[in-house]
C-alpha atoms as a PDB file:
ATOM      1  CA  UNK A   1       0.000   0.000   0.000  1.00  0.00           C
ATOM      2  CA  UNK A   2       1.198   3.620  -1.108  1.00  0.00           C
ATOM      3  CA  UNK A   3       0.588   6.715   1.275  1.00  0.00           C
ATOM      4  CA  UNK A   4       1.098  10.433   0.596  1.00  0.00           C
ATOM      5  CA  UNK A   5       0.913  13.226   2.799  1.00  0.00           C
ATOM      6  CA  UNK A   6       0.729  16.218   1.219  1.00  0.00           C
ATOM      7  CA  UNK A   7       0.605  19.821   3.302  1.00  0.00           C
ATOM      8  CA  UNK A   8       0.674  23.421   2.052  1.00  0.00           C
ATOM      9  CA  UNK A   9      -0.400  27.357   2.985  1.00  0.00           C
ATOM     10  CA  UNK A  10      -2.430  29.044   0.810  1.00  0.00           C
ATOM     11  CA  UNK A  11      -3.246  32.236   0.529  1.00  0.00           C
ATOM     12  CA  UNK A  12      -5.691  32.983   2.932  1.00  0.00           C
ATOM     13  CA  UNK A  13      -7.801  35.297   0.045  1.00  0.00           C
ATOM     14  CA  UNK A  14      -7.999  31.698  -1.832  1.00  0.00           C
ATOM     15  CA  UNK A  15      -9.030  29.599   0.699  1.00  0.00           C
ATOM     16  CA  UNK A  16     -12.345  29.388  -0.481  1.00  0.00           C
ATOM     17  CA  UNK A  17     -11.271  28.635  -4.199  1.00  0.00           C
ATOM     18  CA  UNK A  18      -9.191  25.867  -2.791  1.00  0.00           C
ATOM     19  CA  UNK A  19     -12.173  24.137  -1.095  1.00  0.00           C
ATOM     20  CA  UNK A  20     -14.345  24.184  -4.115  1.00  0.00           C
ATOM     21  CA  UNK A  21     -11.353  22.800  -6.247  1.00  0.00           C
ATOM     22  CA  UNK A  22     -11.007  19.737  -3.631  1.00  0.00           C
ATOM     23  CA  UNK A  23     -14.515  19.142  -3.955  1.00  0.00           C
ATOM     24  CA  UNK A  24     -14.532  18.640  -7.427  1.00  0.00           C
ATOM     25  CA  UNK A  25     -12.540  15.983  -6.715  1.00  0.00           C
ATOM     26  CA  UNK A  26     -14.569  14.343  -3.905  1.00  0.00           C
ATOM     27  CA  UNK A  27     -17.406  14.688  -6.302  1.00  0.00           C
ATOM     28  CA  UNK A  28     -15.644  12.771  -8.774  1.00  0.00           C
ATOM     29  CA  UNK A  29     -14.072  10.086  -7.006  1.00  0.00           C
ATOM     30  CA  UNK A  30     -17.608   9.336  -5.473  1.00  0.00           C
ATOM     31  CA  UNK A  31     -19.236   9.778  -9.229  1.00  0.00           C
ATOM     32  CA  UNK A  32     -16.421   7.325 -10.696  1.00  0.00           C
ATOM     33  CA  UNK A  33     -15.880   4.909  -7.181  1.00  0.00           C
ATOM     34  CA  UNK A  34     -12.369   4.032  -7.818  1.00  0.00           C
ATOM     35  CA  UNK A  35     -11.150   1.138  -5.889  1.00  0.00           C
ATOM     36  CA  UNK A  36      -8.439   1.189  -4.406  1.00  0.00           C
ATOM     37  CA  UNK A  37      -8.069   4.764  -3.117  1.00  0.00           C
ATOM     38  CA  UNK A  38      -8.754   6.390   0.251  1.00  0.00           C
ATOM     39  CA  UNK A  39      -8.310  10.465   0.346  1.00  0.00           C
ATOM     40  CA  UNK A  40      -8.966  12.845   2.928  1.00  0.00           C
ATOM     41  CA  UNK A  41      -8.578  16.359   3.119  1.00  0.00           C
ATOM     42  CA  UNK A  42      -8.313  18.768   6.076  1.00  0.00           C
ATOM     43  CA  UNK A  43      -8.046  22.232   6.668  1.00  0.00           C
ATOM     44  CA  UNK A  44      -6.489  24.213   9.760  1.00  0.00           C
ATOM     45  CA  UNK A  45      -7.357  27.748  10.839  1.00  0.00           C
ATOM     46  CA  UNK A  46      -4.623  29.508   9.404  1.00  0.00           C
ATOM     47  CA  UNK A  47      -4.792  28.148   5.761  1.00  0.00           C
ATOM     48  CA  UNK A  48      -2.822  25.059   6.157  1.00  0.00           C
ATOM     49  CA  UNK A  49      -4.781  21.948   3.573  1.00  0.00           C
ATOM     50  CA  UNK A  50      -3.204  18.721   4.674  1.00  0.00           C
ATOM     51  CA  UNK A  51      -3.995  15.760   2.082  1.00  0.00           C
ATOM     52  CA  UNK A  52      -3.634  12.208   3.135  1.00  0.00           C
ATOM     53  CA  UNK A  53      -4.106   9.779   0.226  1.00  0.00           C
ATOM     54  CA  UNK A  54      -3.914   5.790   0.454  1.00  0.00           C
ATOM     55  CA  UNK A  55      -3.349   3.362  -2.370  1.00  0.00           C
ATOM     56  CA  UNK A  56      -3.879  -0.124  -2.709  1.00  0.00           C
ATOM     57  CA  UNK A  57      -1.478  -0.333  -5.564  1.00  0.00           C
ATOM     58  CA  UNK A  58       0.111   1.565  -8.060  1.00  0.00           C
ATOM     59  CA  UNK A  59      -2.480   1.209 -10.490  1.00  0.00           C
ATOM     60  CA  UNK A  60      -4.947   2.685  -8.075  1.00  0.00           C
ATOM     61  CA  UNK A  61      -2.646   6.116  -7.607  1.00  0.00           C
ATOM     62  CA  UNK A  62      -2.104   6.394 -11.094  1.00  0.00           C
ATOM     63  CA  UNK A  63      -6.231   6.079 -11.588  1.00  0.00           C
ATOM     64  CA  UNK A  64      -6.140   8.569  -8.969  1.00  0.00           C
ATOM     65  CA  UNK A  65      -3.667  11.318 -10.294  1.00  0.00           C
ATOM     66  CA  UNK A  66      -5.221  10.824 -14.004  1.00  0.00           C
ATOM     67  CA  UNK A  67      -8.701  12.623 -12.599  1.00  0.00           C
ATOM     68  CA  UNK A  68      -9.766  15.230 -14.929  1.00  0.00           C
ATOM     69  CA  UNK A  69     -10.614  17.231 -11.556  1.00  0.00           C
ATOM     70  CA  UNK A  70      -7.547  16.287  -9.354  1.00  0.00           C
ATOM     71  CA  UNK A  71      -5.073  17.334 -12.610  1.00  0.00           C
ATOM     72  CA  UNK A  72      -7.391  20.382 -12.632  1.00  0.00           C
ATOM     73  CA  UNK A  73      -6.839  21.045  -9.072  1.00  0.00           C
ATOM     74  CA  UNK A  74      -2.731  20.489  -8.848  1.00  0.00           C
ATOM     75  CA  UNK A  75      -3.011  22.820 -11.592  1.00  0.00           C
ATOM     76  CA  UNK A  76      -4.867  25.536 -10.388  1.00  0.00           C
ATOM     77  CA  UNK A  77      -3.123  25.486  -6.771  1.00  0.00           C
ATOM     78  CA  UNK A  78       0.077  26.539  -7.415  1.00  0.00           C
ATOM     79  CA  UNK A  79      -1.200  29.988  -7.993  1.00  0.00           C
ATOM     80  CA  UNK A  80      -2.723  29.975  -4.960  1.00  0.00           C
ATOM     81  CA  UNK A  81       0.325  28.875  -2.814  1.00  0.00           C
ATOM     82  CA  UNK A  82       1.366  31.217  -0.073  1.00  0.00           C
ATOM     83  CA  UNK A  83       4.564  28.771   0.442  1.00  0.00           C
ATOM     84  CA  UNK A  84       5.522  25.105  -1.434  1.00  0.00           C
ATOM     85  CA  UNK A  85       3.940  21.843  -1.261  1.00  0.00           C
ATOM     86  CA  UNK A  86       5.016  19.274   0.822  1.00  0.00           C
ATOM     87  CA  UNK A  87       4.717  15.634  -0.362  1.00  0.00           C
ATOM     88  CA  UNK A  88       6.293  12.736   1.813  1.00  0.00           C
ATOM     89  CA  UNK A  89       5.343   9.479   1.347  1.00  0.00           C
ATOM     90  CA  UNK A  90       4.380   7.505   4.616  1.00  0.00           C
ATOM     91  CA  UNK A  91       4.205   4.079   6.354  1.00  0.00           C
ATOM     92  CA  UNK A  92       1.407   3.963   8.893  1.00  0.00           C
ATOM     93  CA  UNK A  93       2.279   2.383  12.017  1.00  0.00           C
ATOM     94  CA  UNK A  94      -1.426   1.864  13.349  1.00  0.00           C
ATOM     95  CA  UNK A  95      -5.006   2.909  13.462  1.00  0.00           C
ATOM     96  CA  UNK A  96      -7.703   2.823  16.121  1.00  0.00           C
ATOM     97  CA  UNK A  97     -11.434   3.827  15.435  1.00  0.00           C
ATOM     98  CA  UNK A  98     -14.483   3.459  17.390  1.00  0.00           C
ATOM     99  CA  UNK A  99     -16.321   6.260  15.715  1.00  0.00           C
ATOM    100  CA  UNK A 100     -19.331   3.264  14.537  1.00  0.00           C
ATOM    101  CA  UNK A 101     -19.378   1.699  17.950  1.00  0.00           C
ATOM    102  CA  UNK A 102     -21.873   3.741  20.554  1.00  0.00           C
END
């Protein structure tokens, strides 16, 4: 399995623009249910987007990164960028959730 974690600082004038862009490609990944593929995106107060994208394979990211909406997106962020992208790629160590459980 492949993991990314991506962070960057927008400005915070495009904040907005950024969230619509990301959920073009929510909408599209839940249009075209790709297998394969876990993505999550989160925001922090001070215009910080932190990505965090999970692959069962390499077929699966490339499915992923060939998205009309995600090419559209890397695209269009760099002019909003207050300061450079950060990609790493990760190995998780663990996970614990109970949210389902009440």
């Amino acid at each position: 399995m492949k993991q990314v974690f991506t962070h960057y600082l927008v400005h915070p004038e495009e904040k907005e623009n950024n969230i619509l862009s990301i959920l073009a490609v929510f909408h599209a990944l839940h249009k075209l249910q790709l297998p394969g593929v876990s993505y999550r995106v989160y925001v922090m107060s001070d215009e910080v987007f932190i990505h965090v994208a999970s692959f069962a394979d390499e077929k699966a990211h490339q499915q992923f990164r060939k998205l009309e909406a995600f090419r559209a997106f890397t695209d269009a962020v760099r002019t909003r960028l207050k300061e450079a992208v950060i990609v790493n790629e990760v190995e998780e160590i663990g996970e614990y959730s109970n949210l389902d459980n009440k």
